[in-house]
N, C-alpha and C. Protein backbone atom coordinates (compact mmCIF):
# COMPACT_ATOMS: atom_id res chain seq x y z
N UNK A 1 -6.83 -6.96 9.77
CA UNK A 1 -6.64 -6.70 8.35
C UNK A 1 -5.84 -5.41 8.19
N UNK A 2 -4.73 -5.52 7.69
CA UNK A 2 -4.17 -4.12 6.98
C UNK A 2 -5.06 -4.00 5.92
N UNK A 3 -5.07 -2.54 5.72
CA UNK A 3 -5.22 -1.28 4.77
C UNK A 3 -4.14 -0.74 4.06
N UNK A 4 -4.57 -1.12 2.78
CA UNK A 4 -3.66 -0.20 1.97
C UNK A 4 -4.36 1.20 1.17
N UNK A 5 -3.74 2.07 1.10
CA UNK A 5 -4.74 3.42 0.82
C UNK A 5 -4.07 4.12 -0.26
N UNK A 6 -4.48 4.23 -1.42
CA UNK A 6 -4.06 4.83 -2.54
C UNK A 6 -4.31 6.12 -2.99
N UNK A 7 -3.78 7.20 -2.71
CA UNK A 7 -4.42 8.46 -3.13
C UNK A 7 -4.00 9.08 -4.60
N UNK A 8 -5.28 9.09 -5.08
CA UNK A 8 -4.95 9.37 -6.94
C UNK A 8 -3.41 9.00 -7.48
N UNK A 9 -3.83 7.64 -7.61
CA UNK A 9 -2.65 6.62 -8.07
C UNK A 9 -2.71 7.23 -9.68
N UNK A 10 -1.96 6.99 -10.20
CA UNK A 10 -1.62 7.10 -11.97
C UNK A 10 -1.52 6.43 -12.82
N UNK A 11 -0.76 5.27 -12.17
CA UNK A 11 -0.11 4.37 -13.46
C UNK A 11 -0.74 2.96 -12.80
N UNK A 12 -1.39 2.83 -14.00
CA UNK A 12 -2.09 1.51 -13.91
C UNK A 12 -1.66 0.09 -13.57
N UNK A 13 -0.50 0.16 -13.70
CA UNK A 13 0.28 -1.24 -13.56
C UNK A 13 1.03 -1.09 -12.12
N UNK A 14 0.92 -0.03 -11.53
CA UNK A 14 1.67 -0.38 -10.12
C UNK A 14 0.56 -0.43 -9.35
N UNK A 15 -0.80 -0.62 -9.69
CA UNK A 15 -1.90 0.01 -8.87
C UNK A 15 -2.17 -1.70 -9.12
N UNK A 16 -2.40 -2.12 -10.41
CA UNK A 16 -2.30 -3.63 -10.68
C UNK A 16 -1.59 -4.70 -9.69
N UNK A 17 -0.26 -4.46 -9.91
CA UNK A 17 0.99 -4.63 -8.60
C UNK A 17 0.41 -5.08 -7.77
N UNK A 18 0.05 -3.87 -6.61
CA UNK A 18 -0.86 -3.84 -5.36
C UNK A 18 -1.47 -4.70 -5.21
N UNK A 19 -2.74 -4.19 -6.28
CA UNK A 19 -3.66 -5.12 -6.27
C UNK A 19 -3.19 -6.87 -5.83
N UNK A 20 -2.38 -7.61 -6.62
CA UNK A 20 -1.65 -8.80 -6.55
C UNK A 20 -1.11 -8.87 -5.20
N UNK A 21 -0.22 -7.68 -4.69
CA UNK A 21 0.15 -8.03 -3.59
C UNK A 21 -0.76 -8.14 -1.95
N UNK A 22 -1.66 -7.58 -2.49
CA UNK A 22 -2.93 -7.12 -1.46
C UNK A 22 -3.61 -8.94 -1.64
N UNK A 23 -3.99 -9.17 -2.48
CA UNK A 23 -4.62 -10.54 -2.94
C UNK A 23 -3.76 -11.52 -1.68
N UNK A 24 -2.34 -11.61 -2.15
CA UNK A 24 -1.40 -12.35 -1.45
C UNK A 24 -1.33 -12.42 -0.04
N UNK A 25 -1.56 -11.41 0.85
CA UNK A 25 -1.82 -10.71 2.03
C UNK A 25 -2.99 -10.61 2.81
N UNK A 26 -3.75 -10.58 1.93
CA UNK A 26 -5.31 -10.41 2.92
C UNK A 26 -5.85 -9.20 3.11
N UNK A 27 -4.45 -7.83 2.03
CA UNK A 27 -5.15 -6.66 2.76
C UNK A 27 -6.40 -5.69 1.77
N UNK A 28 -6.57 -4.94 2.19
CA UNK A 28 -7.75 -4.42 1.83
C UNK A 28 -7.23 -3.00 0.82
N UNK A 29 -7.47 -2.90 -0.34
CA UNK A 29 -6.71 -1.88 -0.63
C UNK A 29 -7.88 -1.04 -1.09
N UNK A 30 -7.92 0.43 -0.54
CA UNK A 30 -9.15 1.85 -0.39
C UNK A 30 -8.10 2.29 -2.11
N UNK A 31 -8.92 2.96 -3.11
CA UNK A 31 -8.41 3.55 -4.18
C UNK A 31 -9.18 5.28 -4.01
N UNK A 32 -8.52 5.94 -3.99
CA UNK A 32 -9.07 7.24 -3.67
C UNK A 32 -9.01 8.06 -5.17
N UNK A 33 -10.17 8.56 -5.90
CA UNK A 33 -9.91 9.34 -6.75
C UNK A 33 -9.36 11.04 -6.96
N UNK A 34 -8.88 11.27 -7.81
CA UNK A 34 -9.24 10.62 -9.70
C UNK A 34 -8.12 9.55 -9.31
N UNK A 35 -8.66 8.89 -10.27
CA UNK A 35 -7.91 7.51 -10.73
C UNK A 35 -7.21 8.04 -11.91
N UNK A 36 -5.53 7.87 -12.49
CA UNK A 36 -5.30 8.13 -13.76
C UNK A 36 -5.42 7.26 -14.91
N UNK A 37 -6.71 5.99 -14.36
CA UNK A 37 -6.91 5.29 -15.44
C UNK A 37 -7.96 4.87 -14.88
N UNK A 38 -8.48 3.81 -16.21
CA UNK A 38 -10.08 3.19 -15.96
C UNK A 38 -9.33 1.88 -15.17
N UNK A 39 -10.74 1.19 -14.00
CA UNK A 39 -10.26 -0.05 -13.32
C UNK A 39 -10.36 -1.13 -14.61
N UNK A 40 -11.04 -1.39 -16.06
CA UNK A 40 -11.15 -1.94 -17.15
C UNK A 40 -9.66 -2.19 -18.00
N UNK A 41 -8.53 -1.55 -17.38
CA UNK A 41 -7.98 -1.02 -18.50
C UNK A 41 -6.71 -2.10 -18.70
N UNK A 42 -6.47 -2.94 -19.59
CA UNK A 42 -5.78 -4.12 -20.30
C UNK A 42 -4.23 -4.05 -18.53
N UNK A 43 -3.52 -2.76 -18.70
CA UNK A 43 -2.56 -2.82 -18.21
C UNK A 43 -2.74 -3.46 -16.43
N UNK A 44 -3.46 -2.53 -16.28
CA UNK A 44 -4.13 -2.87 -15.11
C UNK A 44 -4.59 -4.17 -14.28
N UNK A 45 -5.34 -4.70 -15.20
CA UNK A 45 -5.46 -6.44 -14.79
C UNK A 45 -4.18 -6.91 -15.56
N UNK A 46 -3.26 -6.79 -16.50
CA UNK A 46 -1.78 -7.43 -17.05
C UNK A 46 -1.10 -7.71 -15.49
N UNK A 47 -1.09 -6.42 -14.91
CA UNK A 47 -0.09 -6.31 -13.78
C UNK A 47 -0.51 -7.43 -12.61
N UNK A 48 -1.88 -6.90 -12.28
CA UNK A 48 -2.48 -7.81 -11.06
C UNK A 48 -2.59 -9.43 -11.69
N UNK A 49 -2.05 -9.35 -13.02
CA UNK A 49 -3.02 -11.03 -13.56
C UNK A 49 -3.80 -11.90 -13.10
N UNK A 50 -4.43 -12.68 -13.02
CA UNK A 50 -5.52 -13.25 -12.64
C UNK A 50 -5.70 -13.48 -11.04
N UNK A 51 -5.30 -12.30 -10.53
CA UNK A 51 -5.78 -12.13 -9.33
C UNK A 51 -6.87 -10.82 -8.97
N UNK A 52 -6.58 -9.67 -10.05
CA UNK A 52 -7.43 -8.69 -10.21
C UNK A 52 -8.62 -8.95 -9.28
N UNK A 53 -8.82 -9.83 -10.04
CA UNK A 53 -10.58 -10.05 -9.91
C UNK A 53 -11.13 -10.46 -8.36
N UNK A 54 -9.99 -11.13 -7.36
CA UNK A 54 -10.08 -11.19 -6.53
C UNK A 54 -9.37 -10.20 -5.22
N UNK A 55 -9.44 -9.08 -6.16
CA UNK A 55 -8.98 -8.08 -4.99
C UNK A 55 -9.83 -7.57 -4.49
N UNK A 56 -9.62 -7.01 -2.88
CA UNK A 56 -10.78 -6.37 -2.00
C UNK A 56 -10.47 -5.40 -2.05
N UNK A 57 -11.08 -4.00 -2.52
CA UNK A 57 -11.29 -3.20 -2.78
C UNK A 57 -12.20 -1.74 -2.90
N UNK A 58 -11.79 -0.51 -2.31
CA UNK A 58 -13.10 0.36 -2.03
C UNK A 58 -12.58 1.31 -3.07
N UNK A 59 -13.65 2.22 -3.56
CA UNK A 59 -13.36 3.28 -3.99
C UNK A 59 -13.86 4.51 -3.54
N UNK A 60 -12.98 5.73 -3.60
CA UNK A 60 -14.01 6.72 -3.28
C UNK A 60 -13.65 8.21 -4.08
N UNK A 61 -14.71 9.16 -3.87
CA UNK A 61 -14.69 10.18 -4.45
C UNK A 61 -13.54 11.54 -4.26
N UNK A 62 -13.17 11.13 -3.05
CA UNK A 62 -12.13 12.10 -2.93
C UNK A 62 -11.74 11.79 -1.39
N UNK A 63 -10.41 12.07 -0.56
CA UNK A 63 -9.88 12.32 0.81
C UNK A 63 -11.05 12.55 1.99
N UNK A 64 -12.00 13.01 1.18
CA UNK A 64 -13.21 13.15 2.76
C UNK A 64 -13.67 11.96 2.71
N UNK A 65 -14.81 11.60 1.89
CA UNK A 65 -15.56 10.51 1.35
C UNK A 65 -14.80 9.57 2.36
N UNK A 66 -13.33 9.54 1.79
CA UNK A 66 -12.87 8.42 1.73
C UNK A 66 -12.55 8.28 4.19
N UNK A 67 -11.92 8.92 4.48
CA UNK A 67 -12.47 9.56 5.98
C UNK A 67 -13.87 9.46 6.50
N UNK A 68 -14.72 9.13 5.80
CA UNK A 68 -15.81 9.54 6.40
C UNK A 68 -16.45 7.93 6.34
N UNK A 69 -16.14 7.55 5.58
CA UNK A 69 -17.04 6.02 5.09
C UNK A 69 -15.89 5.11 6.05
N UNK A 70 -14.82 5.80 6.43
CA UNK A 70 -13.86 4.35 7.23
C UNK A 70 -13.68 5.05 8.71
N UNK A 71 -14.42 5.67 9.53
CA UNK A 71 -14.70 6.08 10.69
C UNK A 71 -13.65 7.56 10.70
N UNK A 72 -12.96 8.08 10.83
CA UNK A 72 -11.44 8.59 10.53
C UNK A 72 -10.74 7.93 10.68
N UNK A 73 -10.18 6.78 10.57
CA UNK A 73 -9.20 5.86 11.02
C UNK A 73 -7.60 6.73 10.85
N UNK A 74 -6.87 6.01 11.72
CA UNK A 74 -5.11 6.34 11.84
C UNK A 74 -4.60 6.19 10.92
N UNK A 75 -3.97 6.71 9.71
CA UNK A 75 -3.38 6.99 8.82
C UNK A 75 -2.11 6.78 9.20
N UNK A 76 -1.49 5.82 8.42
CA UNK A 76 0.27 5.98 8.29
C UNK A 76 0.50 6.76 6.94
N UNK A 77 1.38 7.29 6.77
CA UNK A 77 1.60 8.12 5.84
C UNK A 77 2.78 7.82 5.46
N UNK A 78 3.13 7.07 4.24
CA UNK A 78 4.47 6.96 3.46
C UNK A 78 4.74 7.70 2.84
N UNK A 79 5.98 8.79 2.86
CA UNK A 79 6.34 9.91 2.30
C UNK A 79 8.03 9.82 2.42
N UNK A 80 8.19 10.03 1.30
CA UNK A 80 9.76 10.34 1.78
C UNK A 80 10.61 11.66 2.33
N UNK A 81 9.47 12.73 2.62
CA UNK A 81 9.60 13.68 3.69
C UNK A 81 10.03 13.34 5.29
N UNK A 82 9.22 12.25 5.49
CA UNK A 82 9.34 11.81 6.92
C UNK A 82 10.22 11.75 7.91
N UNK A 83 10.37 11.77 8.81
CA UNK A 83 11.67 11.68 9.39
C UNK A 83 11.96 10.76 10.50
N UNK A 84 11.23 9.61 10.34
CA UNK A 84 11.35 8.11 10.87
C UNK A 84 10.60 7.24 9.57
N UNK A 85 11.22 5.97 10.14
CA UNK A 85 11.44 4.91 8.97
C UNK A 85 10.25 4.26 9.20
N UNK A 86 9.93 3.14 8.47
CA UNK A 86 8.63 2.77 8.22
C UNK A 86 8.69 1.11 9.34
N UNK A 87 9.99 1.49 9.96
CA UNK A 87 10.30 0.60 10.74
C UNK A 87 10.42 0.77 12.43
N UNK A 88 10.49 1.80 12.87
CA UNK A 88 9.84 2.71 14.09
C UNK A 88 8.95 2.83 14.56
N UNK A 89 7.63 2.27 14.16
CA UNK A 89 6.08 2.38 14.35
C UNK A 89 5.81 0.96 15.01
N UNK A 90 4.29 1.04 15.40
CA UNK A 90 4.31 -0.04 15.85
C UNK A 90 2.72 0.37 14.66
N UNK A 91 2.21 -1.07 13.73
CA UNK A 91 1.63 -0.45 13.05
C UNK A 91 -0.04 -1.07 13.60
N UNK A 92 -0.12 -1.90 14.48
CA UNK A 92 -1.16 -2.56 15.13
C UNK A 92 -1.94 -3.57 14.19
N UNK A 93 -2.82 -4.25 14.41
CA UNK A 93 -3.78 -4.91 14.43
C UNK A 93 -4.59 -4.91 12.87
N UNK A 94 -4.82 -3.39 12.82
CA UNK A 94 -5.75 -2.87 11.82
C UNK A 94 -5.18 -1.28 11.06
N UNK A 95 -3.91 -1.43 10.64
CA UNK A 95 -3.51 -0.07 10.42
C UNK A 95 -4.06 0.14 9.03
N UNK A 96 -4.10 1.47 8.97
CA UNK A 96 -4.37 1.79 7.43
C UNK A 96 -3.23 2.89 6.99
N UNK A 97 -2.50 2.22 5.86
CA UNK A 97 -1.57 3.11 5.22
C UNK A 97 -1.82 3.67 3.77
N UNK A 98 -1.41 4.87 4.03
CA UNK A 98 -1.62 6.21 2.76
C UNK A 98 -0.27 6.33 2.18
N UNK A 99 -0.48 6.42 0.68
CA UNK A 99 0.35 6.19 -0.54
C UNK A 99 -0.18 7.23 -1.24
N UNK A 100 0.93 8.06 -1.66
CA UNK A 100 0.44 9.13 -2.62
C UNK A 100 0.76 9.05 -3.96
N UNK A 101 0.39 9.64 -4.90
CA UNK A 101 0.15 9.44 -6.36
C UNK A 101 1.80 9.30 -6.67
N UNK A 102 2.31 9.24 -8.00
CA UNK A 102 3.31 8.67 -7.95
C UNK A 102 4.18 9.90 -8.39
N UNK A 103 3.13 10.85 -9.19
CA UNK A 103 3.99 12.41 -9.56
C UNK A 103 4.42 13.28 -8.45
N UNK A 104 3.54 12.93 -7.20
CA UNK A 104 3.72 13.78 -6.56
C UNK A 104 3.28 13.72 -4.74
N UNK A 105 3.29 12.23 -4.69
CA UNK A 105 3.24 12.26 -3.34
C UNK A 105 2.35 12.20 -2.43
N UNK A 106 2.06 12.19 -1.14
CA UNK A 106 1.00 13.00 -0.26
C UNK A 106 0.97 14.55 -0.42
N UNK A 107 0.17 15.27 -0.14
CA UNK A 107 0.29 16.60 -0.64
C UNK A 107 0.70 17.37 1.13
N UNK A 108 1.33 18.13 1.15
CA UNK A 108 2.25 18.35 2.22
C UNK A 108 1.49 18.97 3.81
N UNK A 109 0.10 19.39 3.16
CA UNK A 109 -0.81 20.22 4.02
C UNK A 109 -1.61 18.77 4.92
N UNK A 110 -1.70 17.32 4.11
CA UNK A 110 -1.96 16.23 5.00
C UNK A 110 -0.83 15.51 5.72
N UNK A 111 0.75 15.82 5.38
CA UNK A 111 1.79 15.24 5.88
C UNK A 111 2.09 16.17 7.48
N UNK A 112 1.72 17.79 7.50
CA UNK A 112 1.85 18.65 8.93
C UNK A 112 1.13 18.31 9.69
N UNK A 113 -0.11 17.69 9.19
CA UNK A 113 -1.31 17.50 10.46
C UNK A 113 -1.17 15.92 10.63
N UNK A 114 -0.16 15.29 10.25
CA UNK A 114 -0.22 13.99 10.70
C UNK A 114 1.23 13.45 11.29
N UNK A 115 2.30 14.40 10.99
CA UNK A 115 3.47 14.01 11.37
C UNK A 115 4.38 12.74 12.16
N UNK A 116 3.37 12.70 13.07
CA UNK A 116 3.66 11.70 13.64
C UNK A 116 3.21 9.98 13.50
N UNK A 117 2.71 10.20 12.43
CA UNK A 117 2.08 8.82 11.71
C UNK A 117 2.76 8.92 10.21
N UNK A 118 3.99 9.84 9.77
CA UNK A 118 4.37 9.67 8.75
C UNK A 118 5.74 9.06 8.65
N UNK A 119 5.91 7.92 7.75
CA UNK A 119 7.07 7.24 7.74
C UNK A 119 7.70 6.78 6.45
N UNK A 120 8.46 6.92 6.39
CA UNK A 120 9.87 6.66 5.20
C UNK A 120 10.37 5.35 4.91
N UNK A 121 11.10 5.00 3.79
CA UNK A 121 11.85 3.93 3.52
C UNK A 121 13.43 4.74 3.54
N UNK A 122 14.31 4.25 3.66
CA UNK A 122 15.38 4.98 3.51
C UNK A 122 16.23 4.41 2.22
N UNK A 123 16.89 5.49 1.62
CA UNK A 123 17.04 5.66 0.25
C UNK A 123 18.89 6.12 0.27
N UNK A 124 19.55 5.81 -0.13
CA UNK A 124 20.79 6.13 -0.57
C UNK A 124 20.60 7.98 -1.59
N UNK A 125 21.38 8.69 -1.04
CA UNK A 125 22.01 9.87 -1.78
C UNK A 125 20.73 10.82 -2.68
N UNK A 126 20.49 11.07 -4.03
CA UNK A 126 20.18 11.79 -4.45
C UNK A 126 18.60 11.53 -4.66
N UNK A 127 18.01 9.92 -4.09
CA UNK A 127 17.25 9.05 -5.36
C UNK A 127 15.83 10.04 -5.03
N UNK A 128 14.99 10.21 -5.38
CA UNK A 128 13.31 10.79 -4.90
C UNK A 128 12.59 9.84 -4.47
N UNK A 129 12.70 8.81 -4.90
CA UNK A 129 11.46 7.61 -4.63
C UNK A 129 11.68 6.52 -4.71
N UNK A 130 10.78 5.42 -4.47
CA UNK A 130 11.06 3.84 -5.21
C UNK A 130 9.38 3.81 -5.99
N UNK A 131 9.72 3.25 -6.90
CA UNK A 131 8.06 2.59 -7.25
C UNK A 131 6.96 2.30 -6.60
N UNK A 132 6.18 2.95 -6.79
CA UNK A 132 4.83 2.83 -5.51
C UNK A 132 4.72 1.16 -5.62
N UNK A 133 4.74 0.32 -5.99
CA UNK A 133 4.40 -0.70 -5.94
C UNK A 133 5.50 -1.74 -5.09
N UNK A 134 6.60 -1.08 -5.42
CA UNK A 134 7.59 -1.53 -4.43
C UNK A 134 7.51 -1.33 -3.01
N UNK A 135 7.17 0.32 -3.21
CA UNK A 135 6.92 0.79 -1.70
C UNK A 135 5.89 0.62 -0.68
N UNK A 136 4.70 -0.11 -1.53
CA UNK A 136 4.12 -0.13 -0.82
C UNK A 136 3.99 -1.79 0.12
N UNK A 137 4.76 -2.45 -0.89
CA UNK A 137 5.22 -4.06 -0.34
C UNK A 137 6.25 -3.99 0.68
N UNK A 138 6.86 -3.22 0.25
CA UNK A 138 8.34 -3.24 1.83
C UNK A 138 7.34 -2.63 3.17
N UNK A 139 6.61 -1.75 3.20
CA UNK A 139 5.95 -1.13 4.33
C UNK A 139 4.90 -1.93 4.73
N UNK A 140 4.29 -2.51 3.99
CA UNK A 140 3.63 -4.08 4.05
C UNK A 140 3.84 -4.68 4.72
N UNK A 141 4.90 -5.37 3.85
CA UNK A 141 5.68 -6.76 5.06
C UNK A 141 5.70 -6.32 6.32
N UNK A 142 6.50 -5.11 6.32
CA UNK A 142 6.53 -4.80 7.76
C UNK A 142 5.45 -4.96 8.60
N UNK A 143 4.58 -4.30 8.44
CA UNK A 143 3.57 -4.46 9.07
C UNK A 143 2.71 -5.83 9.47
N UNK A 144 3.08 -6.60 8.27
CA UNK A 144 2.76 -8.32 8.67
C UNK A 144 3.63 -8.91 9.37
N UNK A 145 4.90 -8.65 9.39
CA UNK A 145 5.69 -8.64 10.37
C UNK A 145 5.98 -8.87 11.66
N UNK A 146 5.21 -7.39 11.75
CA UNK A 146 4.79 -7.40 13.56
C UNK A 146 4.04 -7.80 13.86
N UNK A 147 2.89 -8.62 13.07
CA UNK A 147 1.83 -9.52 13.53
C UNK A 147 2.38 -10.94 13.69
N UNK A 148 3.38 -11.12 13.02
CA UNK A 148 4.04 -12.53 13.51
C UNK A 148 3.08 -13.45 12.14
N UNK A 149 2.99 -12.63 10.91
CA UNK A 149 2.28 -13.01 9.68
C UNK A 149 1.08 -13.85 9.71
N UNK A 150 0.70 -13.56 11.06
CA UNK A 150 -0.81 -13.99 11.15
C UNK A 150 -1.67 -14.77 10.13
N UNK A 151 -1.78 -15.77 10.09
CA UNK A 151 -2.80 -16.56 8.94
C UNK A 151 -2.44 -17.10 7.55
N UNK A 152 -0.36 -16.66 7.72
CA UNK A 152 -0.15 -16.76 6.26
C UNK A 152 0.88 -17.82 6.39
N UNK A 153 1.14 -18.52 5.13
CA UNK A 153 2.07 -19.96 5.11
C UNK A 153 3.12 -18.84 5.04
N UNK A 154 4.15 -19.55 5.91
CA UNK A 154 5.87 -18.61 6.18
C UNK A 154 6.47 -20.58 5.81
N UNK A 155 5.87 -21.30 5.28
CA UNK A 155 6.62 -22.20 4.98
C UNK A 155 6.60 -22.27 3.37
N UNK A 156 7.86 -22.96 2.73
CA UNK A 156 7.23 -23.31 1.17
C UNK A 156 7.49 -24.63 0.81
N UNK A 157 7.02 -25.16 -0.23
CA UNK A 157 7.13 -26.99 -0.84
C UNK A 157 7.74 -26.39 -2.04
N UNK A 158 8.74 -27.37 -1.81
CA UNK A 158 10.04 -27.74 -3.58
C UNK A 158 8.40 -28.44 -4.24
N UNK A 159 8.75 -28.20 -5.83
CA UNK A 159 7.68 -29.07 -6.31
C UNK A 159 8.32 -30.24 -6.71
N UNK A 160 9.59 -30.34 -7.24
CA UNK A 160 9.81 -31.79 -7.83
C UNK A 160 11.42 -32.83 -6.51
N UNK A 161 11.88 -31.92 -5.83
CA UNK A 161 12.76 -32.32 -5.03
C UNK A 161 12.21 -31.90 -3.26
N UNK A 162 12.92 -32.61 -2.72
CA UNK A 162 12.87 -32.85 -1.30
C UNK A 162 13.94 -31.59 -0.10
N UNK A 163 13.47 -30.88 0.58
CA UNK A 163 14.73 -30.60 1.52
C UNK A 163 15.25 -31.40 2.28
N UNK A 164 16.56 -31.30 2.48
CA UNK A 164 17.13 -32.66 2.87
C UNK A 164 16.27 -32.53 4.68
C-alpha cells in the first residue's frame, strides 16, 4: 500500500482531489493537523464526490503523533527544493509520501534531516509549484508504476463501440 501524507493541507478541494485519487489507487492517505478546514465541509466531499466516504484515512494531531502511531516510517518528501526528481527513487513496496501545505510547503528544518528522501517534479522557468492535488497524482503514479500497478485494471472497455 502507498501512503499519502498531508501536512496541514488548506484548501479543501485539493485535499477532496486526493481523497478521489487515493480511493482510485488503494492508497492510504495520513491528514496531519491543523486542517484549514472541517472534514464536513460541502467543498470537500464536492471535490472527492461520492467517493469521500470511501476514503482510507488517518488523522493526527501534529508531525510527532503522526511518527509515532506509523512506527517512524521513510518519508519521501515532495518539495520543490529538492534536487532529484520524483523519478530517481526507487519508492518500494510500502512508501509513505509527505506533501506540504499549499502556502508553504514542507517546512525546511524537516527537508535538512531528510535530504535524501526528498524529491521534485520538474517545472519550467519561474513557476513555484503545481497544485497539491496534481502533485500529488504525478508522484503517485510513479510510484504505482514501479510496482508494475499491482492489483489495478491497466485495461479499459469502450461502452457503446468495439476496438477493432
Amino acid at each position: 500500500m502507498i501512503h499519502i501524507v498531508l501536512l496541514e493541507p488548506e484548501i479543501p478541494a485539493n485535499t477532496g482531489n486526493i481523497g478521489r485519487t487515493c480511493v482510485a489507487t488503494g492508497a492510504r492517505l495520513h491528514l496531519i493537523e491543523p486542517l484549514g478546514f472541517h472534514l464536513d465541509e460541502k467543498s470537500l466531499k464536492r471535490a472527492g464526490m461520492d467517493y469521500w466516504g470511501q476514503v482510507d484515512y488517518r488523522r493526527y494531531i501534529n508531525f510527532e503523533d503522526f511518527r509515532e502511531k506509523n512506527g517512524d516510517p521513510r518519508l519521501f518528501m515532495a518539495t520543490t527544493k529538492a534536487r532529484r526528481t520524483y523519478c530517481d527513487v526507487s519508492y518500494g513496496e510500502e512508501p509513505y509520501i509527505l506533501f506540504g501545505k499549499e502556502s508553504a510547503g514542507i517546512p525546511e528544518e524537516l527537508l535538512t534531516a531528510h535530504e535524501e528522501e526528498c524529491v521534485r517534479i520538474p517545472m519550467l522557468g519561474e513557476t513555484r509549484s503545481l497544485n497539491l492535488s496534481n502533485a500529488v497524482a504525478i508522484v503517485l503514479y510513479e510510484a504505482l508504476r514501479q510496482t508494475g500497478f499491482k492489483g489495478m485494471r491497466t485495461e479499459g472497455e469502450l461502452h457503446r463501440l468495439q476496438w477493432a
